[in-house]
Structures are given as C-alpha cells and as structure tokens.
PDB file of N, CA and C in Angstrom:
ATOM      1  N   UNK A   1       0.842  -1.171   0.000  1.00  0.00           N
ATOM      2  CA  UNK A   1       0.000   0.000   0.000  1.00  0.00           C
ATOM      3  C   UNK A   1       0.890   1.237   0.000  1.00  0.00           C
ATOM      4  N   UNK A   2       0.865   2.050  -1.193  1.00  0.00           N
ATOM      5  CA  UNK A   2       1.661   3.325  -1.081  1.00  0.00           C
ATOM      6  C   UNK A   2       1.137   4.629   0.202  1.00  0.00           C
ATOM      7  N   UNK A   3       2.017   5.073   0.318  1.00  0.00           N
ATOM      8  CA  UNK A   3       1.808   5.748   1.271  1.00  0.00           C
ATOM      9  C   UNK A   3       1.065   7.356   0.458  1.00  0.00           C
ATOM     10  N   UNK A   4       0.195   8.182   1.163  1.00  0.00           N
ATOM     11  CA  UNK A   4      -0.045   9.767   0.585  1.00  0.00           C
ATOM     12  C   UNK A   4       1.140  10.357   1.505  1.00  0.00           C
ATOM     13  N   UNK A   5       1.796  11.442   0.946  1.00  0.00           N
ATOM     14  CA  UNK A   5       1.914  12.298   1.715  1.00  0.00           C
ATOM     15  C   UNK A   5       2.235  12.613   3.552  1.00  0.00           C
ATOM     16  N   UNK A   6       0.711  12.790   3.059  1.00  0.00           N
ATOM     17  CA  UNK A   6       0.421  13.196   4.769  1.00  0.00           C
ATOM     18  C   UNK A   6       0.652  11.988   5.869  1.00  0.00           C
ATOM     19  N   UNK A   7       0.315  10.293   5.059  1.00  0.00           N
ATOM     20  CA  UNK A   7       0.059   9.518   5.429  1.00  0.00           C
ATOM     21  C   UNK A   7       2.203   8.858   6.072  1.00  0.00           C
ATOM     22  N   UNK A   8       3.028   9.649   5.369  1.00  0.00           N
ATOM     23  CA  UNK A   8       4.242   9.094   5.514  1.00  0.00           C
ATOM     24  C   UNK A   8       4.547   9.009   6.886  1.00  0.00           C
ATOM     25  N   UNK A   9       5.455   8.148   6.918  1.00  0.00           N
ATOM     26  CA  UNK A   9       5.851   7.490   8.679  1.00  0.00           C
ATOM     27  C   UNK A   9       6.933   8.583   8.595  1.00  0.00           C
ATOM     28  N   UNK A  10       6.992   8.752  10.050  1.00  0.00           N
ATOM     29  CA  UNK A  10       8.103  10.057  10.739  1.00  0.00           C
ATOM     30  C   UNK A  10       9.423   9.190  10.079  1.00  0.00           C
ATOM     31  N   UNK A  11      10.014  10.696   9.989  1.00  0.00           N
ATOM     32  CA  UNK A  11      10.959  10.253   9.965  1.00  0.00           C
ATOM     33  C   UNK A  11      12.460  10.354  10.739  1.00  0.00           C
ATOM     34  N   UNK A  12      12.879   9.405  11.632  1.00  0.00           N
ATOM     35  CA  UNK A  12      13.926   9.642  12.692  1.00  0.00           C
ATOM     36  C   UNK A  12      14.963  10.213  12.489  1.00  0.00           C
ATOM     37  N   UNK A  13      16.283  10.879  13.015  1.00  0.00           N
ATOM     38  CA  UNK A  13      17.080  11.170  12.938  1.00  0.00           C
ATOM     39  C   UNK A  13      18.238   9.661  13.229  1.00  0.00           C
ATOM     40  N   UNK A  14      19.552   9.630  12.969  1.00  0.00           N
ATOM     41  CA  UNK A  14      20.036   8.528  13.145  1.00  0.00           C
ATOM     42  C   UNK A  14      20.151   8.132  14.736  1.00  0.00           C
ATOM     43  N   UNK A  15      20.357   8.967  15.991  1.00  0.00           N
ATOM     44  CA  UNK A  15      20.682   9.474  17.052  1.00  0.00           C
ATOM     45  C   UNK A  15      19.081   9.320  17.671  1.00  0.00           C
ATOM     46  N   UNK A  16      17.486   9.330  16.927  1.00  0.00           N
ATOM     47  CA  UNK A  16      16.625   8.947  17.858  1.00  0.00           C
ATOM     48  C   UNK A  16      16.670   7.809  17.642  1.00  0.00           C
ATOM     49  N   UNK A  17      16.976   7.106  15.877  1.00  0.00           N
ATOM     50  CA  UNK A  17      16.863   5.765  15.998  1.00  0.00           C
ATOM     51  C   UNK A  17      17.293   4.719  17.305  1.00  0.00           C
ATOM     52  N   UNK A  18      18.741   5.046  17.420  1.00  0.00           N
ATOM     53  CA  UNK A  18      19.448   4.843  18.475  1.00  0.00           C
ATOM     54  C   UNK A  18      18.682   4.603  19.576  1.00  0.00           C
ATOM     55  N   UNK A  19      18.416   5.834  20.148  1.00  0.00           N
ATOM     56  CA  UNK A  19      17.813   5.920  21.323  1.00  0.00           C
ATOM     57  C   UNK A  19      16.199   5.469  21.761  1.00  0.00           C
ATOM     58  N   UNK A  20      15.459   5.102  19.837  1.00  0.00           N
ATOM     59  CA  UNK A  20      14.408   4.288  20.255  1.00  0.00           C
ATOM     60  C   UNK A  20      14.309   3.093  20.106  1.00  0.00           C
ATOM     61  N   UNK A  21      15.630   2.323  19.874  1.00  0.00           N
ATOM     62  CA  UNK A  21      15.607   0.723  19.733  1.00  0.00           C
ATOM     63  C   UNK A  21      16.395   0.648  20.943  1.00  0.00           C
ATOM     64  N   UNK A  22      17.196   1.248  21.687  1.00  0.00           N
ATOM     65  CA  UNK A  22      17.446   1.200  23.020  1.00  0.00           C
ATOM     66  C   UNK A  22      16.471   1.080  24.076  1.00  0.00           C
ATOM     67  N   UNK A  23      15.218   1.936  23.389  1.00  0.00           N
ATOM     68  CA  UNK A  23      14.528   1.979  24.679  1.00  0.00           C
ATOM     69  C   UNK A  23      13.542   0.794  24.565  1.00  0.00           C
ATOM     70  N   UNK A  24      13.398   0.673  23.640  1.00  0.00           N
ATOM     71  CA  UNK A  24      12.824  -0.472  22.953  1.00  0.00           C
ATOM     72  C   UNK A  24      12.974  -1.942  23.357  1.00  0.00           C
ATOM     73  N   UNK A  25      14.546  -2.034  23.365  1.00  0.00           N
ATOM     74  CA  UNK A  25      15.010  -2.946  24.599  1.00  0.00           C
ATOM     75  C   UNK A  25      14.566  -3.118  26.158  1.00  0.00           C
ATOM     76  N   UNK A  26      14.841  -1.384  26.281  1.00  0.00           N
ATOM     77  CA  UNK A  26      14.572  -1.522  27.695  1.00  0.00           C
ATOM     78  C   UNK A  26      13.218  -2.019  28.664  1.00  0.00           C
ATOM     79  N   UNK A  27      12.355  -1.283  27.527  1.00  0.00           N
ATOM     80  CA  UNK A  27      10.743  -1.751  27.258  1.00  0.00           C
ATOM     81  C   UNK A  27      10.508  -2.928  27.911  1.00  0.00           C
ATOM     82  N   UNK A  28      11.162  -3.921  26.791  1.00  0.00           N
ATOM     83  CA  UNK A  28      10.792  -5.896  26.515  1.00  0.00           C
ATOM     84  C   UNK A  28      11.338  -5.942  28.154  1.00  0.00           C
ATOM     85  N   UNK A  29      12.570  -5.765  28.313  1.00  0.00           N
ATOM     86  CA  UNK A  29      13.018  -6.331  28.815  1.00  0.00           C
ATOM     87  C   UNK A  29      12.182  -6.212  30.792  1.00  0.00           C
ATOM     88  N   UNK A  30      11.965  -4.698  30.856  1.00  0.00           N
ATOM     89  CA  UNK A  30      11.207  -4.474  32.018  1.00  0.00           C
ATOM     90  C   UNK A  30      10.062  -5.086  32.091  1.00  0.00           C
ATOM     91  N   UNK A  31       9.107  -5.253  30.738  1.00  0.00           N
ATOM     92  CA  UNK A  31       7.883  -5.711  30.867  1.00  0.00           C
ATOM     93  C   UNK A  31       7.844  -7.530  31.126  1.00  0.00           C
ATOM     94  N   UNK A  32       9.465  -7.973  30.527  1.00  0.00           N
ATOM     95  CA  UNK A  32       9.637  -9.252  31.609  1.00  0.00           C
ATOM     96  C   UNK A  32       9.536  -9.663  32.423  1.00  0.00           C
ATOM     97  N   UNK A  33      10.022  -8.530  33.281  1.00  0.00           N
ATOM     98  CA  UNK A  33      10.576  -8.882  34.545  1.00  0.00           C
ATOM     99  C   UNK A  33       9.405  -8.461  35.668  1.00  0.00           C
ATOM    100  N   UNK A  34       8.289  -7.857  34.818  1.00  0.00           N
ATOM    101  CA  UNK A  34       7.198  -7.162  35.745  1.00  0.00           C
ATOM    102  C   UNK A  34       7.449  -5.874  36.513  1.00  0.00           C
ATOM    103  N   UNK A  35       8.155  -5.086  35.577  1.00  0.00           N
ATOM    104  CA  UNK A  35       8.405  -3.959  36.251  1.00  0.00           C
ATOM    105  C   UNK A  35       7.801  -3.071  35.610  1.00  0.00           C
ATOM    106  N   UNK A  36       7.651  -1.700  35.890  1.00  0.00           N
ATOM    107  CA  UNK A  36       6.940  -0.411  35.147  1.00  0.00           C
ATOM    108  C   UNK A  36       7.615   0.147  33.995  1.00  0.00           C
ATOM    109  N   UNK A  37       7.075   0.654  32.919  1.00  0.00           N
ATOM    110  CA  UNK A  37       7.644   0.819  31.442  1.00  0.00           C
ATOM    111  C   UNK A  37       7.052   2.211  31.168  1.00  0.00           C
ATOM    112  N   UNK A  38       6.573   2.691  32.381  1.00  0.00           N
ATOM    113  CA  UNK A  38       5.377   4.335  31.862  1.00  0.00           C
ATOM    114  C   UNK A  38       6.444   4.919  31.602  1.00  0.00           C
ATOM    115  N   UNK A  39       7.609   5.156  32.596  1.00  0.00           N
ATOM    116  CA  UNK A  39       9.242   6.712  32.219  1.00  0.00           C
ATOM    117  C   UNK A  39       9.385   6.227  30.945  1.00  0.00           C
ATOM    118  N   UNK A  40       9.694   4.508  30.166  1.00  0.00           N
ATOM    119  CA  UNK A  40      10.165   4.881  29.243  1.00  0.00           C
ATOM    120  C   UNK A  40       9.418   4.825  27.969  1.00  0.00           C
ATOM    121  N   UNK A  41       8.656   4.654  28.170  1.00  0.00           N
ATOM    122  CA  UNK A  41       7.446   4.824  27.065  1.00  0.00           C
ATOM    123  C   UNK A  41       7.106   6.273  26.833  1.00  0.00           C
ATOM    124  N   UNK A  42       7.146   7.118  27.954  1.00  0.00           N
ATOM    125  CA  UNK A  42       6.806   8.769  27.700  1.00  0.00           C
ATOM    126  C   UNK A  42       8.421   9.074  27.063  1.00  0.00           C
ATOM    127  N   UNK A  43       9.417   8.687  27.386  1.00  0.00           N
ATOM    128  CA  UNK A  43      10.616   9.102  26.891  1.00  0.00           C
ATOM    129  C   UNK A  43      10.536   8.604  25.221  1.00  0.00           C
ATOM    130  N   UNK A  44       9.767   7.592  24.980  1.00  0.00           N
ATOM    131  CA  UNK A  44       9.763   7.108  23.237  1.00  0.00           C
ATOM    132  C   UNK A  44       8.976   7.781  23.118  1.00  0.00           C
ATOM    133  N   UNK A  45       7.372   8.706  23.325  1.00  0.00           N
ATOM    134  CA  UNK A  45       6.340   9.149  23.162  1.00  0.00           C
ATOM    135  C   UNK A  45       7.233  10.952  22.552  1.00  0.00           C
ATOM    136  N   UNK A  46       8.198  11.336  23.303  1.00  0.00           N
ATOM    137  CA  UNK A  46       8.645  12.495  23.380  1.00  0.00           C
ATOM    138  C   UNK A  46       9.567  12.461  21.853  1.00  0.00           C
ATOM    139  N   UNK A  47      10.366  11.687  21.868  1.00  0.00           N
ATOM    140  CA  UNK A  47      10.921  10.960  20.784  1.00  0.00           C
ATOM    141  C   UNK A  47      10.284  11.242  19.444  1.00  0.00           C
ATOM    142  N   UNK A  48       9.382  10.273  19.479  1.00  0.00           N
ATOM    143  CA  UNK A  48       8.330  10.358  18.394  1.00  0.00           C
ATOM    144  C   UNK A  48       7.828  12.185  18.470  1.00  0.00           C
ATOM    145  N   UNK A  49       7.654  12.878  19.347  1.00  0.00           N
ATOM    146  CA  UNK A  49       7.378  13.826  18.745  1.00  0.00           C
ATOM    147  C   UNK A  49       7.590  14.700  18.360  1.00  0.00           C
ATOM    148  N   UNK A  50       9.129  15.282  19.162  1.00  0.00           N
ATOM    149  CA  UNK A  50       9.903  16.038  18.128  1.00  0.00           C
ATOM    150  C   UNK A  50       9.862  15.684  16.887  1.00  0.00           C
ATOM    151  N   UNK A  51      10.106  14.209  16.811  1.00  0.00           N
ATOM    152  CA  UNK A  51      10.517  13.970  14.841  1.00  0.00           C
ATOM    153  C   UNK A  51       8.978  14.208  14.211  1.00  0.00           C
ATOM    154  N   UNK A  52       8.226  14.175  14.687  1.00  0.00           N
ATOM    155  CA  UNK A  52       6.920  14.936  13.906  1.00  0.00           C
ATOM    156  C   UNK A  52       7.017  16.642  14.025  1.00  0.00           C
ATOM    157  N   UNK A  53       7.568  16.741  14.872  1.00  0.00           N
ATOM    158  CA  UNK A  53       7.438  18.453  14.524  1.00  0.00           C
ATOM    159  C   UNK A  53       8.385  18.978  13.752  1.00  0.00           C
ATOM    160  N   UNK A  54       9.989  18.186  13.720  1.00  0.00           N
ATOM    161  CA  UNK A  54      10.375  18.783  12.717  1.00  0.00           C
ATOM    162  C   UNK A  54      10.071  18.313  11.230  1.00  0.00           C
ATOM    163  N   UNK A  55       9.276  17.189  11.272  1.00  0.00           N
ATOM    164  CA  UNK A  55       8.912  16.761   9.859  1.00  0.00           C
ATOM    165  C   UNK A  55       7.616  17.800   9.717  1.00  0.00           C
ATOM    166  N   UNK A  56       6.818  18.370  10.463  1.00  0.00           N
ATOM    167  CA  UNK A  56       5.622  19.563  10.275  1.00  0.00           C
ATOM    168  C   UNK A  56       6.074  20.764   9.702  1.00  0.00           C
ATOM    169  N   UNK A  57       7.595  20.987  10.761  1.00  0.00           N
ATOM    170  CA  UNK A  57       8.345  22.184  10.364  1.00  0.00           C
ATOM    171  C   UNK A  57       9.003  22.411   8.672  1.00  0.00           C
ATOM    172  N   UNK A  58       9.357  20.734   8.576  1.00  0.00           N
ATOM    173  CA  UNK A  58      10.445  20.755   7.060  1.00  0.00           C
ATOM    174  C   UNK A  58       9.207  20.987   6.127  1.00  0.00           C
ATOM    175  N   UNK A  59       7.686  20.743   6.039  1.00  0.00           N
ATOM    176  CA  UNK A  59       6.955  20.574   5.245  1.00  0.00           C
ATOM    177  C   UNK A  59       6.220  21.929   5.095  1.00  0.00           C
ATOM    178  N   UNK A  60       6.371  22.695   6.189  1.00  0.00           N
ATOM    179  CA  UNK A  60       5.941  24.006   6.267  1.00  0.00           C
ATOM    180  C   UNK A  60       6.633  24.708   5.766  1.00  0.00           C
ATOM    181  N   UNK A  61       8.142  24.744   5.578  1.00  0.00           N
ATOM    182  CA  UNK A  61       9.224  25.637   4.922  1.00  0.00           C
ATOM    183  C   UNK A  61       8.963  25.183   3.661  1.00  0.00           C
ATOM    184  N   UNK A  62       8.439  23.978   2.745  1.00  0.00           N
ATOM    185  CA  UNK A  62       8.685  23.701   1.677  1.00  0.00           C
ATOM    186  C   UNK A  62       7.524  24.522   0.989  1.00  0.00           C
ATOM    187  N   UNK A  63       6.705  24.852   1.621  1.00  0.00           N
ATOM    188  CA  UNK A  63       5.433  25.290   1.329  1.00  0.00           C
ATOM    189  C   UNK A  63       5.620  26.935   0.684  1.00  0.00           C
ATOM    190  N   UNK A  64       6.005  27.063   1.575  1.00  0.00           N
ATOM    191  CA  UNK A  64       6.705  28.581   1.452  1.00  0.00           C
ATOM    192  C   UNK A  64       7.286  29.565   0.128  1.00  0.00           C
TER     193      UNK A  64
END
C-alpha cells in the first residue's frame, strides 16, 4: 500500500533511531521482569514527537 503524503511514517534522525531501539530494549526487557515501562514509554512518546514536529516544520518551509 503506497503511502499519501500526509500519510508518511516520521521520519527519525540517526541518534533517535538509536535511542528508540534502546529503549525499545529496555521496554521488553522491564515488561519481563514485571516492572513499570510508563518513564520509558513517555521518553519514546517524546521521541516520536519532536521527529513529527520537525517533519511539520520541514513541510511548512517547503510550502513557502
């Protein structure tokens, strides 16, 4: 299924990638062990949203 536009997946920097397959780890691995995953799930949530704002931002300058 091609993607529209609007519909495209964020896109990360190399440095969040990093830091969201890290946390990603950290995730699995807490939700193993029965421990709490809310800090790092808001820390991937935050993640994810810078890279939408500067993908809002790059699409707003193109507009221009």
């Amino acid at each position: 299924m091609a993607s529209t536009p609007s519909e495209e997946p964020t896109t990360y920097t190399v440095g969040e990638t990093a830091r969201m397959v890290g946390l990603a780890f950290r995730i699995t691995r807490r939700e193993a062990r029965g421990k709490s995953t809310a800090r790092l799930e808001r820390r991937a949530d935050r993640i994810q949203e810078q890279a939408e704002e500067r993908k809002a931002a790059a699409a707003k300058a193109r507009r221009k």
